[in-house]
C-alpha atoms as a PDB file:
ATOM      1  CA  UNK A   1     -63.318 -39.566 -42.061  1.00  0.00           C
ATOM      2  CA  UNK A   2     -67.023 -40.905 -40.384  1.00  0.00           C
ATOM      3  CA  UNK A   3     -66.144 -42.039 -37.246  1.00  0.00           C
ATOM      4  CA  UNK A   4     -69.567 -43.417 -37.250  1.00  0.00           C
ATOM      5  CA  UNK A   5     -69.492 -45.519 -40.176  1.00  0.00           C
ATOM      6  CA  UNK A   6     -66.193 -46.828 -37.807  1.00  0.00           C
ATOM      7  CA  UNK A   7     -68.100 -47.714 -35.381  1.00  0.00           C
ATOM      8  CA  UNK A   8     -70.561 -49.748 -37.627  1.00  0.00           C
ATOM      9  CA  UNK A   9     -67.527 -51.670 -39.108  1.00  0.00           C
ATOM     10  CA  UNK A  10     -66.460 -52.750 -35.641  1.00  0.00           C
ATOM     11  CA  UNK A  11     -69.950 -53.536 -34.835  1.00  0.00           C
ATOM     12  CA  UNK A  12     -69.936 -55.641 -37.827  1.00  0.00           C
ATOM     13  CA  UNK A  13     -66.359 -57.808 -37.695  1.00  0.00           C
ATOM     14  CA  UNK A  14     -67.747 -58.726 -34.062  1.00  0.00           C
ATOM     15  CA  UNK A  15     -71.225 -60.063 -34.864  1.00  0.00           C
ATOM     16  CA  UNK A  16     -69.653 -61.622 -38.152  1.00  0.00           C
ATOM     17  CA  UNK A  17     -73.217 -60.745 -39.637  1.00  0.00           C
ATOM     18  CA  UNK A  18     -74.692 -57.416 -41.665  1.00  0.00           C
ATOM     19  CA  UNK A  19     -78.003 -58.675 -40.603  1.00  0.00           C
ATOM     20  CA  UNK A  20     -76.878 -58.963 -36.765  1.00  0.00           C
ATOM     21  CA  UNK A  21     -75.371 -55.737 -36.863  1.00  0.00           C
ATOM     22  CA  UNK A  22     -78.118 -53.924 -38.923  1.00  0.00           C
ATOM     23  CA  UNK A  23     -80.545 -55.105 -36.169  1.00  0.00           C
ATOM     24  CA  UNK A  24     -78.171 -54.064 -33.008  1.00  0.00           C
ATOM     25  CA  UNK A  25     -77.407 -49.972 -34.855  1.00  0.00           C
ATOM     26  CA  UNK A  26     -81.152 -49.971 -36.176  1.00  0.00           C
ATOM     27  CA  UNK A  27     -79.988 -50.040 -39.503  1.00  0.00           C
ATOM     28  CA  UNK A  28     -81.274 -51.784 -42.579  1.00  0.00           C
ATOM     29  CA  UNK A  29     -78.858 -54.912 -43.637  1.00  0.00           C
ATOM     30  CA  UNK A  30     -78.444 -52.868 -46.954  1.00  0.00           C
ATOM     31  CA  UNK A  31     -77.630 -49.509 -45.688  1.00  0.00           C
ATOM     32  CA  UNK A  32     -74.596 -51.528 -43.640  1.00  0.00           C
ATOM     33  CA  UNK A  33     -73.561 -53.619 -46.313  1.00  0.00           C
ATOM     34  CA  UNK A  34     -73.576 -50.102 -48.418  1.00  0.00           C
ATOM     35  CA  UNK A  35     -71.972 -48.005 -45.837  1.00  0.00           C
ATOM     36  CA  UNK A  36     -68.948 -51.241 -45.560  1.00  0.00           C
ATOM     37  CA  UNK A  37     -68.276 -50.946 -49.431  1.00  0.00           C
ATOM     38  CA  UNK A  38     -68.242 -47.162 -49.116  1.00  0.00           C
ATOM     39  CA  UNK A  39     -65.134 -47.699 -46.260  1.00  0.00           C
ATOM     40  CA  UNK A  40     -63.668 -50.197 -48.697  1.00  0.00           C
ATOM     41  CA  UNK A  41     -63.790 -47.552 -51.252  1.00  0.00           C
ATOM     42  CA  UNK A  42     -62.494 -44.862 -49.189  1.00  0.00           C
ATOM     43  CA  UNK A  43     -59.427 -47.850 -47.849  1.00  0.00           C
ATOM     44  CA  UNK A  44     -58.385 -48.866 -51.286  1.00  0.00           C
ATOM     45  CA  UNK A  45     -58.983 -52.558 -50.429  1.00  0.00           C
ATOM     46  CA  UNK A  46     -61.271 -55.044 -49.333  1.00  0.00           C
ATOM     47  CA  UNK A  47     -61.905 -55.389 -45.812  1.00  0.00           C
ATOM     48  CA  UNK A  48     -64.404 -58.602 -45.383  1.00  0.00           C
ATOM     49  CA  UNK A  49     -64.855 -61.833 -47.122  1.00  0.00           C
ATOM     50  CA  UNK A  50     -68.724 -62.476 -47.534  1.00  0.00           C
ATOM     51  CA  UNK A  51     -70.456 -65.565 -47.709  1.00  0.00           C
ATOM     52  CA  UNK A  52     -73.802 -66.977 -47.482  1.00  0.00           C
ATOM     53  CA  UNK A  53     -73.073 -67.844 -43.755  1.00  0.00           C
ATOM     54  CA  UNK A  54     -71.569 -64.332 -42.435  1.00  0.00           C
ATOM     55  CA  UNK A  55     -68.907 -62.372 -43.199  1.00  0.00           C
ATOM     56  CA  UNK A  56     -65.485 -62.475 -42.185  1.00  0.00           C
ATOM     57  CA  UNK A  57     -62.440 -60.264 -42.269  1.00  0.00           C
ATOM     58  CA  UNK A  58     -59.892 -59.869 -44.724  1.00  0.00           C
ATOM     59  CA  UNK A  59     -56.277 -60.216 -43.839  1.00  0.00           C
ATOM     60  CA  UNK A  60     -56.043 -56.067 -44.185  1.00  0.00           C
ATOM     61  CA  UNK A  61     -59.716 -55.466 -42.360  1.00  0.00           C
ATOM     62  CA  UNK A  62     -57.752 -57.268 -39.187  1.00  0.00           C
ATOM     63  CA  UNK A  63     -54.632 -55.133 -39.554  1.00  0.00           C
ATOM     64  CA  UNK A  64     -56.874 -52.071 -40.054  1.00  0.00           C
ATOM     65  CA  UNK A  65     -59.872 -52.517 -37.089  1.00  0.00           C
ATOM     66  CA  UNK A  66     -57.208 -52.131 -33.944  1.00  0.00           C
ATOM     67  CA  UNK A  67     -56.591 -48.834 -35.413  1.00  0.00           C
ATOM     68  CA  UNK A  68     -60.226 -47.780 -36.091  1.00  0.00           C
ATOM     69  CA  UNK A  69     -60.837 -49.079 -32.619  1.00  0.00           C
ATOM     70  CA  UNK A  70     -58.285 -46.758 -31.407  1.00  0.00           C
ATOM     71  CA  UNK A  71     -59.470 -43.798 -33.406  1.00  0.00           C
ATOM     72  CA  UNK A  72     -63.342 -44.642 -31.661  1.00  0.00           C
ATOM     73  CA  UNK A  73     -62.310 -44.864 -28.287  1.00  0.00           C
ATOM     74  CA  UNK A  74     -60.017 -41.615 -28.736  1.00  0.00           C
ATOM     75  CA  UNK A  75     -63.560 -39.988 -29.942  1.00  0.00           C
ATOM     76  CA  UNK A  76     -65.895 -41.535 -27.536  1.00  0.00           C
ATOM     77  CA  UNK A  77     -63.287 -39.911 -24.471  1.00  0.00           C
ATOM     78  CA  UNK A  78     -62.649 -36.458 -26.062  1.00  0.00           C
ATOM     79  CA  UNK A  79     -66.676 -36.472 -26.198  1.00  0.00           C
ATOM     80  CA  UNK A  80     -66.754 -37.635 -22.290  1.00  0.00           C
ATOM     81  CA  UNK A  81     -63.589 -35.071 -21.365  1.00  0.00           C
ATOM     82  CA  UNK A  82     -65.827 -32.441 -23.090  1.00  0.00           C
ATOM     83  CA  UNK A  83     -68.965 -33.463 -21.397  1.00  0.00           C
ATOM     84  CA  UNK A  84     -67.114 -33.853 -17.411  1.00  0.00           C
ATOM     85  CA  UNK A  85     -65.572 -30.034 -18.000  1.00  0.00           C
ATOM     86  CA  UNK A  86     -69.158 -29.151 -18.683  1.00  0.00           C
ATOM     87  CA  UNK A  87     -70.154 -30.946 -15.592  1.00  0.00           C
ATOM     88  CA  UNK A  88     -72.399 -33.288 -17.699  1.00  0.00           C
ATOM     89  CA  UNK A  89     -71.827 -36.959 -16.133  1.00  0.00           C
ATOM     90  CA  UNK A  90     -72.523 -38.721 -19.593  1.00  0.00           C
ATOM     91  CA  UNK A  91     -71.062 -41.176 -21.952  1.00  0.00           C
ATOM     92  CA  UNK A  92     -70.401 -45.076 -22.099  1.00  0.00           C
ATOM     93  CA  UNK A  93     -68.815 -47.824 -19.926  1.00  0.00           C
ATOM     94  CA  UNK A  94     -68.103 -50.890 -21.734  1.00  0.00           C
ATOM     95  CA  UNK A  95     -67.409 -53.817 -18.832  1.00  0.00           C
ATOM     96  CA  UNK A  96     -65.808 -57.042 -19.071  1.00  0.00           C
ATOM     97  CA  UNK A  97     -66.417 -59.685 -16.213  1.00  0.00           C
ATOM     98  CA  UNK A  98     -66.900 -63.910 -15.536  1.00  0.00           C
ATOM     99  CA  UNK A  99     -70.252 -64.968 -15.284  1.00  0.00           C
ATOM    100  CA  UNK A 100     -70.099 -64.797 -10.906  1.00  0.00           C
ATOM    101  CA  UNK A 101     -69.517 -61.275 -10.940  1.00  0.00           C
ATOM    102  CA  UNK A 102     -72.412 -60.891 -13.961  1.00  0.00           C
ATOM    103  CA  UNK A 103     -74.982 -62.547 -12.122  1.00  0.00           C
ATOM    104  CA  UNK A 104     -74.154 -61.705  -8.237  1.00  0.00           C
ATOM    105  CA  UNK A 105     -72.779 -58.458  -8.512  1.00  0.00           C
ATOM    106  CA  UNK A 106     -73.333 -56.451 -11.888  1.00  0.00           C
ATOM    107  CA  UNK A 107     -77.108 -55.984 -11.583  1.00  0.00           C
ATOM    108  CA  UNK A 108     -76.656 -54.378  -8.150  1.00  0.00           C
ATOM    109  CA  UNK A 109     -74.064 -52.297  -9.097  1.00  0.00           C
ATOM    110  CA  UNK A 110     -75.471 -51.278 -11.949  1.00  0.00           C
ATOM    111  CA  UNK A 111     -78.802 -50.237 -10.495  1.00  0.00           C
ATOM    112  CA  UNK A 112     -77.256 -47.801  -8.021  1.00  0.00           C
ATOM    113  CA  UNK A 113     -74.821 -46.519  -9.963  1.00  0.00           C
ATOM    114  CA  UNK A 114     -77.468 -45.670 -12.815  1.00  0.00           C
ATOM    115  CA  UNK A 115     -78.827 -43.658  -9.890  1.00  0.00           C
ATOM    116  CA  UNK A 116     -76.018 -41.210  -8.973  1.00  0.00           C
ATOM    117  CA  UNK A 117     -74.677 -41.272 -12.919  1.00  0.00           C
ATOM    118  CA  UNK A 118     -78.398 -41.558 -15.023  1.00  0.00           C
ATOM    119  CA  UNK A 119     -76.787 -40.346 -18.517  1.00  0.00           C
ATOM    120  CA  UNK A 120     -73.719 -43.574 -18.718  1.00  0.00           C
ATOM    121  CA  UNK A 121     -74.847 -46.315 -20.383  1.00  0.00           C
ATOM    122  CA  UNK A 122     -73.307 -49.775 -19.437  1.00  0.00           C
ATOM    123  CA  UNK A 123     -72.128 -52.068 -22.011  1.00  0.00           C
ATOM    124  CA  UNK A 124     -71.417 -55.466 -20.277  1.00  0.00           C
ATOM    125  CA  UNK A 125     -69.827 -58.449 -22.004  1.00  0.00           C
ATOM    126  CA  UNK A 126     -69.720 -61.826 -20.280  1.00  0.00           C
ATOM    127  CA  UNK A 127     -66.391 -64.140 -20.895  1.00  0.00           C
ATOM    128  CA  UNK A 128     -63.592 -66.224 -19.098  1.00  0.00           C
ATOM    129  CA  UNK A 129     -61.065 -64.116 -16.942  1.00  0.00           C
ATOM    130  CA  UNK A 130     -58.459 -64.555 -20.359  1.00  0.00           C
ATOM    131  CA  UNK A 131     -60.953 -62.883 -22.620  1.00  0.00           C
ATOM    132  CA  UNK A 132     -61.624 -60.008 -20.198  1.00  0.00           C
ATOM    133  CA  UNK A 133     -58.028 -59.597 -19.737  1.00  0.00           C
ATOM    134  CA  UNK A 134     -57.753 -59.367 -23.971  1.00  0.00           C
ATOM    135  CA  UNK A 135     -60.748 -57.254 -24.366  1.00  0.00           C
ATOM    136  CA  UNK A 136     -59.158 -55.247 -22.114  1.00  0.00           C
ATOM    137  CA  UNK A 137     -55.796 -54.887 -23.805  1.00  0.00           C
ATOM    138  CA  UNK A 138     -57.673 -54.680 -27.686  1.00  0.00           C
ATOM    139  CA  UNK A 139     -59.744 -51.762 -26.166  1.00  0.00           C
ATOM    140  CA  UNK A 140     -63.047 -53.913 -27.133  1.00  0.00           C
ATOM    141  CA  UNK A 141     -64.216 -52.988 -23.108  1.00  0.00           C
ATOM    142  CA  UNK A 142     -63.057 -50.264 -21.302  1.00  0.00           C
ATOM    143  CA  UNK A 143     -62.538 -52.260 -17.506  1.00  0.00           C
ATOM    144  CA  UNK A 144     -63.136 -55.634 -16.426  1.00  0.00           C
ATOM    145  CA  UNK A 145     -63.871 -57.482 -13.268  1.00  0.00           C
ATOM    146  CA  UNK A 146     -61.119 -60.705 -13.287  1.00  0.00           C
ATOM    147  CA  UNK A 147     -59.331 -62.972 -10.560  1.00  0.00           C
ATOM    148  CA  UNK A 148     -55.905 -60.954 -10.416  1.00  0.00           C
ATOM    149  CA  UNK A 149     -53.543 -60.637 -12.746  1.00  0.00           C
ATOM    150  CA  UNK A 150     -49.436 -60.973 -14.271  1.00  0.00           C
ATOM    151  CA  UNK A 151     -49.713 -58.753 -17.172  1.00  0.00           C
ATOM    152  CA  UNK A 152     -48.511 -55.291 -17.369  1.00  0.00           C
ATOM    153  CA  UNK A 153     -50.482 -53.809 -19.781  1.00  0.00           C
ATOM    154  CA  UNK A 154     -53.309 -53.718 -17.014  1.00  0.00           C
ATOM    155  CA  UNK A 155     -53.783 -51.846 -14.050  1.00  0.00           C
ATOM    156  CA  UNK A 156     -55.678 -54.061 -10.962  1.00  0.00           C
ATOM    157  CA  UNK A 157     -58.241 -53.171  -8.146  1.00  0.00           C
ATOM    158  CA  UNK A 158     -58.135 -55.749  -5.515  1.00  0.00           C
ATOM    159  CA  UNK A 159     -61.862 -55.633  -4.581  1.00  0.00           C
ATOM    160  CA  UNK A 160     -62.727 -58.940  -2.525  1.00  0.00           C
ATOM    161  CA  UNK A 161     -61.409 -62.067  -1.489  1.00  0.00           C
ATOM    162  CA  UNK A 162     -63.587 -64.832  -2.012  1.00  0.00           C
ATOM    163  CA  UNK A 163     -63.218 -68.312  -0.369  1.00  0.00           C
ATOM    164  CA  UNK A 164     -62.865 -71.667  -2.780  1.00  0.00           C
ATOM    165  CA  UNK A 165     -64.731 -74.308  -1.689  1.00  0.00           C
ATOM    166  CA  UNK A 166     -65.198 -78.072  -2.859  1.00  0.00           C
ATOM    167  CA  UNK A 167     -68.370 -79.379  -3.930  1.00  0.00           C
ATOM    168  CA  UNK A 168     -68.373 -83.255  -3.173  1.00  0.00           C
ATOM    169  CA  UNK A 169     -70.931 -85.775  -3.409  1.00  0.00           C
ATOM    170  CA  UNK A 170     -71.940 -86.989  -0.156  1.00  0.00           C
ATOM    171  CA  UNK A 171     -71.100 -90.432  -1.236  1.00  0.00           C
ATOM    172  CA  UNK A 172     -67.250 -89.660  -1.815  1.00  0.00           C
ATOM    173  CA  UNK A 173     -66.997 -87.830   1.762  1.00  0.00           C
ATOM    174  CA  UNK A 174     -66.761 -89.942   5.613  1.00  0.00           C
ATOM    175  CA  UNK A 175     -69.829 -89.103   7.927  1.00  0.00           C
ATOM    176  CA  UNK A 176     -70.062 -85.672   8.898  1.00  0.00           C
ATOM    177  CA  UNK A 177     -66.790 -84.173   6.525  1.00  0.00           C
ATOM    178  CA  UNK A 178     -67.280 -80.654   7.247  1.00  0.00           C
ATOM    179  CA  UNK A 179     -63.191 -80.330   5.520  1.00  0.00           C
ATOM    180  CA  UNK A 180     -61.557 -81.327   2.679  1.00  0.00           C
ATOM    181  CA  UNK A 181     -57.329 -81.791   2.222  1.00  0.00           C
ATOM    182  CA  UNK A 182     -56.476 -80.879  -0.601  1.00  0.00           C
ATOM    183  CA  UNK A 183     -54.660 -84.252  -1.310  1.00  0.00           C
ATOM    184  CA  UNK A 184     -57.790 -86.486  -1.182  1.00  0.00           C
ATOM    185  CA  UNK A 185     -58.754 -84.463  -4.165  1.00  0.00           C
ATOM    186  CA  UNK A 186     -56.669 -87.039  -7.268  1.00  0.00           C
ATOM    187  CA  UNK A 187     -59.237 -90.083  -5.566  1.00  0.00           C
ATOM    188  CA  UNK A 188     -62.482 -88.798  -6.433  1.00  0.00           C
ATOM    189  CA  UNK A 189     -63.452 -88.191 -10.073  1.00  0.00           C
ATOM    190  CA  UNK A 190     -63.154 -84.176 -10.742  1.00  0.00           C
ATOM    191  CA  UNK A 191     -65.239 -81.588 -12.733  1.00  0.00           C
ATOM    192  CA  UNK A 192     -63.209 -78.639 -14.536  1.00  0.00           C
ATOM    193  CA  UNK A 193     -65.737 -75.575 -14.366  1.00  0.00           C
ATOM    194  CA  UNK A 194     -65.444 -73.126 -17.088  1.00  0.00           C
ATOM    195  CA  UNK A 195     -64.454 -69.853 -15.187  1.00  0.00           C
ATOM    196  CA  UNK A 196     -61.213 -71.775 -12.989  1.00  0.00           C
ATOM    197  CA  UNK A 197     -59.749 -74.304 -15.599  1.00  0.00           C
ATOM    198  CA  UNK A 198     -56.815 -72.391 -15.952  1.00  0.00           C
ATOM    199  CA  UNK A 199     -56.514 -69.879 -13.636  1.00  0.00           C
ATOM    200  CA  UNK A 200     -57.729 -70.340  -9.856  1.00  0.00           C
ATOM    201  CA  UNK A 201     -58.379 -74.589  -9.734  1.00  0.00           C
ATOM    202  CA  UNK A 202     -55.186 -74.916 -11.907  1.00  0.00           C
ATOM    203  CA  UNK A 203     -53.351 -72.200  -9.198  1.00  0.00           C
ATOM    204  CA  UNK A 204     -53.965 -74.423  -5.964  1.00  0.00           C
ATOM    205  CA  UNK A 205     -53.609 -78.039  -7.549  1.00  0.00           C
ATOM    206  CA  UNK A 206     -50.084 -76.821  -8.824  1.00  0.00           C
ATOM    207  CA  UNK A 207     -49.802 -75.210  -5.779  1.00  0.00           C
ATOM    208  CA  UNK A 208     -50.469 -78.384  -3.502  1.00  0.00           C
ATOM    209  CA  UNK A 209     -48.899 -80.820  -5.828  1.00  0.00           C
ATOM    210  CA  UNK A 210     -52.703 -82.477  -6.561  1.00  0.00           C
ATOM    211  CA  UNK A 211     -53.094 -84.300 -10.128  1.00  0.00           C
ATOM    212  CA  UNK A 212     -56.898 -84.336 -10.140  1.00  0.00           C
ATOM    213  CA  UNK A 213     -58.704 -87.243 -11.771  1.00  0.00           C
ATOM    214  CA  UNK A 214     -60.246 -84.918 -14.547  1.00  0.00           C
ATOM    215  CA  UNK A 215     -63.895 -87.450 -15.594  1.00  0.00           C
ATOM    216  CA  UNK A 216     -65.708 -84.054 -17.386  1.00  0.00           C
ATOM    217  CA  UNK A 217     -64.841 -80.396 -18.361  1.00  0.00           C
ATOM    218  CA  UNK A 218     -67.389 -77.534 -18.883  1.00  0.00           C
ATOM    219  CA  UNK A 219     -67.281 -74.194 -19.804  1.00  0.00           C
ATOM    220  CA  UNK A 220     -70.158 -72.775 -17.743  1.00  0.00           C
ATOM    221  CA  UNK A 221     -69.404 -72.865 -14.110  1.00  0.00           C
ATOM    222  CA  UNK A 222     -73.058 -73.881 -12.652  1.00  0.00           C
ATOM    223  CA  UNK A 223     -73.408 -76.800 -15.439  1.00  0.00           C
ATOM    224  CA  UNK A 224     -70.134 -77.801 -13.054  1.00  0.00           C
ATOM    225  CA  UNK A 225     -72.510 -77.392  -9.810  1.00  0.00           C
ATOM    226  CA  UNK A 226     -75.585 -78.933 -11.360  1.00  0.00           C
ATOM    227  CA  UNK A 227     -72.968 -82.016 -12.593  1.00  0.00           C
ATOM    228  CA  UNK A 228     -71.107 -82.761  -8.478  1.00  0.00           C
ATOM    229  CA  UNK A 229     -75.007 -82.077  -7.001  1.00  0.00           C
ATOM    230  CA  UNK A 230     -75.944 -85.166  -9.524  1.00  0.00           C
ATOM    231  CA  UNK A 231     -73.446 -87.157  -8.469  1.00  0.00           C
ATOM    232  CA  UNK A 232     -70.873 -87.147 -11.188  1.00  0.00           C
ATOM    233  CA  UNK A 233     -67.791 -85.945  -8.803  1.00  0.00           C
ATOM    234  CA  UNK A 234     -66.742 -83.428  -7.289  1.00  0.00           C
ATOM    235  CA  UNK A 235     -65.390 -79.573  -8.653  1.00  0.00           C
ATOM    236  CA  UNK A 236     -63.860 -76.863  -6.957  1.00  0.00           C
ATOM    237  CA  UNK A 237     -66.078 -73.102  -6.675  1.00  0.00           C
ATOM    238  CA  UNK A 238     -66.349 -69.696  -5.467  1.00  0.00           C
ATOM    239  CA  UNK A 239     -68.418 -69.353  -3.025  1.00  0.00           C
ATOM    240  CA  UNK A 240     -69.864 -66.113  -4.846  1.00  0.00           C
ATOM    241  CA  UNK A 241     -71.316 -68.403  -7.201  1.00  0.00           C
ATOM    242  CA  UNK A 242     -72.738 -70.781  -4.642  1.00  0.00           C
ATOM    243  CA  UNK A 243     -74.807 -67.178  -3.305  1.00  0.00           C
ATOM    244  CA  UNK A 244     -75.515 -66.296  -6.765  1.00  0.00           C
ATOM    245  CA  UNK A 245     -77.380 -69.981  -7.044  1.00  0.00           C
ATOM    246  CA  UNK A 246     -79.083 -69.522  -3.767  1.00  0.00           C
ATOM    247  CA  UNK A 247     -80.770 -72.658  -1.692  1.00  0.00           C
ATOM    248  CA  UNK A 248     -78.466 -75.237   0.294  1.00  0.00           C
ATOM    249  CA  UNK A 249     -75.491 -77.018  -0.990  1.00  0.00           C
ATOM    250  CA  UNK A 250     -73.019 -79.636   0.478  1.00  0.00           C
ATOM    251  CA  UNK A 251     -70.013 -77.422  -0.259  1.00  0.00           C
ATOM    252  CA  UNK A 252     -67.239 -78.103   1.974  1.00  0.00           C
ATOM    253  CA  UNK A 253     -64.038 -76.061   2.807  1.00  0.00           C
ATOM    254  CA  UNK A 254     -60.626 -76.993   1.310  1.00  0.00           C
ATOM    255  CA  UNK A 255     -57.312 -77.642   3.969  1.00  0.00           C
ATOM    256  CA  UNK A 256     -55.721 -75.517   3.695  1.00  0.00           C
ATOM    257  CA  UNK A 257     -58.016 -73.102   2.958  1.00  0.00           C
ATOM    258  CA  UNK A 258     -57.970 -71.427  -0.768  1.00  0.00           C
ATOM    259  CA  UNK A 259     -59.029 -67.835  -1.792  1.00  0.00           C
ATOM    260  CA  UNK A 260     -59.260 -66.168  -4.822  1.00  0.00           C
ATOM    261  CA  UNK A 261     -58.856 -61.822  -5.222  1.00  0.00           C
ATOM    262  CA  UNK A 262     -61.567 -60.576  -7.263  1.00  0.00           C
ATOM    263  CA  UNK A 263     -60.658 -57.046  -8.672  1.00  0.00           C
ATOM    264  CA  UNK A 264     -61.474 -54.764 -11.703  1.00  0.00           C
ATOM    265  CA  UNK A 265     -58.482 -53.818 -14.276  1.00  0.00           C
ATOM    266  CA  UNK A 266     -58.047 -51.249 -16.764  1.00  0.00           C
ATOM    267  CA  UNK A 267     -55.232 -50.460 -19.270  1.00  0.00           C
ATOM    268  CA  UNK A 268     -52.477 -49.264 -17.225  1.00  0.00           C
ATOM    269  CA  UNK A 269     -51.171 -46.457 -20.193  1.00  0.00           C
ATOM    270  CA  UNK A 270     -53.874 -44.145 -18.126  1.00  0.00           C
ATOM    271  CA  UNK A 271     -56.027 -43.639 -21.922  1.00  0.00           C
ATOM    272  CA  UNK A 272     -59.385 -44.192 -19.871  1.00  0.00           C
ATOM    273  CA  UNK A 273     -62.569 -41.888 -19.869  1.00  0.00           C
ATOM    274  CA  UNK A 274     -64.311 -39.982 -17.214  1.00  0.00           C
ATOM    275  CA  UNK A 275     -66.972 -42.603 -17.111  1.00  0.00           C
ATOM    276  CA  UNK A 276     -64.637 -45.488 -16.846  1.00  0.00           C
ATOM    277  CA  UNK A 277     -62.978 -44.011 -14.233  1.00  0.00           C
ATOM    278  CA  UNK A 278     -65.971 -43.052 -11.975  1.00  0.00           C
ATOM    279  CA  UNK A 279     -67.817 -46.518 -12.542  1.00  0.00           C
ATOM    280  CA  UNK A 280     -64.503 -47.837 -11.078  1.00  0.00           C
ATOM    281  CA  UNK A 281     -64.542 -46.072  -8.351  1.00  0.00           C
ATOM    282  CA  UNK A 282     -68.107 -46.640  -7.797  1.00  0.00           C
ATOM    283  CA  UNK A 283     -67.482 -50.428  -7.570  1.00  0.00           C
ATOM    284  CA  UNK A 284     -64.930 -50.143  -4.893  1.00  0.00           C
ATOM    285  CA  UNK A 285     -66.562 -48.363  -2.972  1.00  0.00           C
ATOM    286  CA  UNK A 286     -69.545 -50.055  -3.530  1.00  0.00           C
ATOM    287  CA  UNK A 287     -67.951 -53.463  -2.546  1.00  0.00           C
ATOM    288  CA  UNK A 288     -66.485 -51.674   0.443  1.00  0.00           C
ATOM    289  CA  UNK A 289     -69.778 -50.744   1.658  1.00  0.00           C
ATOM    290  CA  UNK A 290     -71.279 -54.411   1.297  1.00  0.00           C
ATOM    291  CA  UNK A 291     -68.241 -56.150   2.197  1.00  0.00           C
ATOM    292  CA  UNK A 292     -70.200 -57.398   5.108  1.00  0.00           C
ATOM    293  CA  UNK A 293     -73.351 -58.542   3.444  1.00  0.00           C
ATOM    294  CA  UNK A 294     -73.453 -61.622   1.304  1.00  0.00           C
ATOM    295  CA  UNK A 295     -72.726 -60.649  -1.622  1.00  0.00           C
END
């Protein structure tokens, strides 16, 4: 059993590319396509259909990479486990979170933490609050920052609450409309951002009993800004991501007024590693200490 020729597999069925992945490990593409047949070989059976576009996996290379996941992240923690009894602060953190948190939060965090803990790397992926909540559970990142959550298998870390505001052309709103109710919403036209479309815009509409007039949909949250500011209608955003953009906007508060809780999750089964656990606790703190800034 090579637990690294594992990991190359896995890097490989998520790039959906021997030359991606070759490039990522610092292999060549042959050595990975070699060190792939070899596993196949050692497996019995094929585990990825190739073609001239990519590769993609067999029906027994998806039973199979859950468990060779599994067996990786059990490595990667004894390794960590080893390295905390030794009092060596090392290893990896692989973090899941929506593109607000990424851009506002993350590089801040990030830099101070790297301070205090200089031998964990950070491994961030960027994605909608339901992929973070599935990377999560598939053990492809070891925490994630989301908007709350229903599901058992995870563990959450209220960290913040953040306001929701509207952003309404000024043509839509009377002189001087410093507020918004929530039922004038269905008469202007309406802009589903990426990061809310099912989860905190769909929570207070149901909520309030609104039917917006959906015009557009997007799946990136400041094409959604750029899209009211130009006049198209109006959308519904955090007002972290209104920060992150920076400059002045005509972003009005909703009646009644609507939050959502940003917190980080991990699998609630208690399998995560020394590093996982101390970069969580570095984040709450962290957002403790700035809970007064703008952050």
């Amino acid at each position: 059993m090579n637990i690294d020729n594992y990991r190359i597999f896995i890097r490989v069925a998520k790039t959906g590319n021997l030359t991606a992945a070759a490039e990522q490990l610092g292999y060549t593409q042959s050595g990975i396509s070699h060190i792939v047949s070899a596993l196949e070989q050692e497996f019995g059976f094929q585990l990825l259909r190739r073609s001239k576009t990519g590769v993609s996996l067999t029906q027994e290379g998806e039973r199979i990479l859950q468990t060779l996941r599994e067996v990786v992240n059990r490595d990667d923690m004894q390794k960590q486990i080893a390295a905390e009894i030794k009092r060596v602060r090392m290893g990896k953190v692989r973090v899941g979170a929506f593109s607000s948190v990424a851009v506002c939060w993350l590089p801040k965090i990030i830099a101070e933490f790297n301070n205090e803990y200089p031998n964990i790397f950070i491994d961030v992926s960027v994605g909608t609050y339901k992929t973070i909540e599935d990377m999560i559970i598939a053990e492809e990142v070891d925490c994630g920052f989301m908007s709350g959550t229903m599901r058992k298998e995870l563990k959450f870390v209220p960290l913040y609450v953040d306001r929701m505001l509207a952003l309404v052309p000024r043509k839509f709103l009377p002189p001087c409309c410093k507020v918004l109710p929530l039922e004038a919403i269905s008469d202007i036209d309406f802009i589903i951002p990426g990061e809310g479309s099912n989860y905190d815009i769909g929570r207070i509409l149901r909520t309030a009993g609104v039917r917006p007039r959906v015009k557009y949909s997007v799946s990136d949250d400041y094409a959604a800004v750029a899209m009211a500011e130009g006049g198209l209608g109006m959308t519904i955003v955090p007002e972290l991501i209104l920060k992150g953009i920076g400059g002045t906007r005509a972003a009005v508060e909703l009646e009644p007024a609507c939050t959502r809780t940003i917190g980080i999750a991990e699998r609630s089964n208690g399998t995560g590693s020394p590093a996982c656990a101390a970069f969580m606790r570095f984040t709450e703190n962290w957002v403790k200490r700035h809970s007064g800034d703008t952050i």
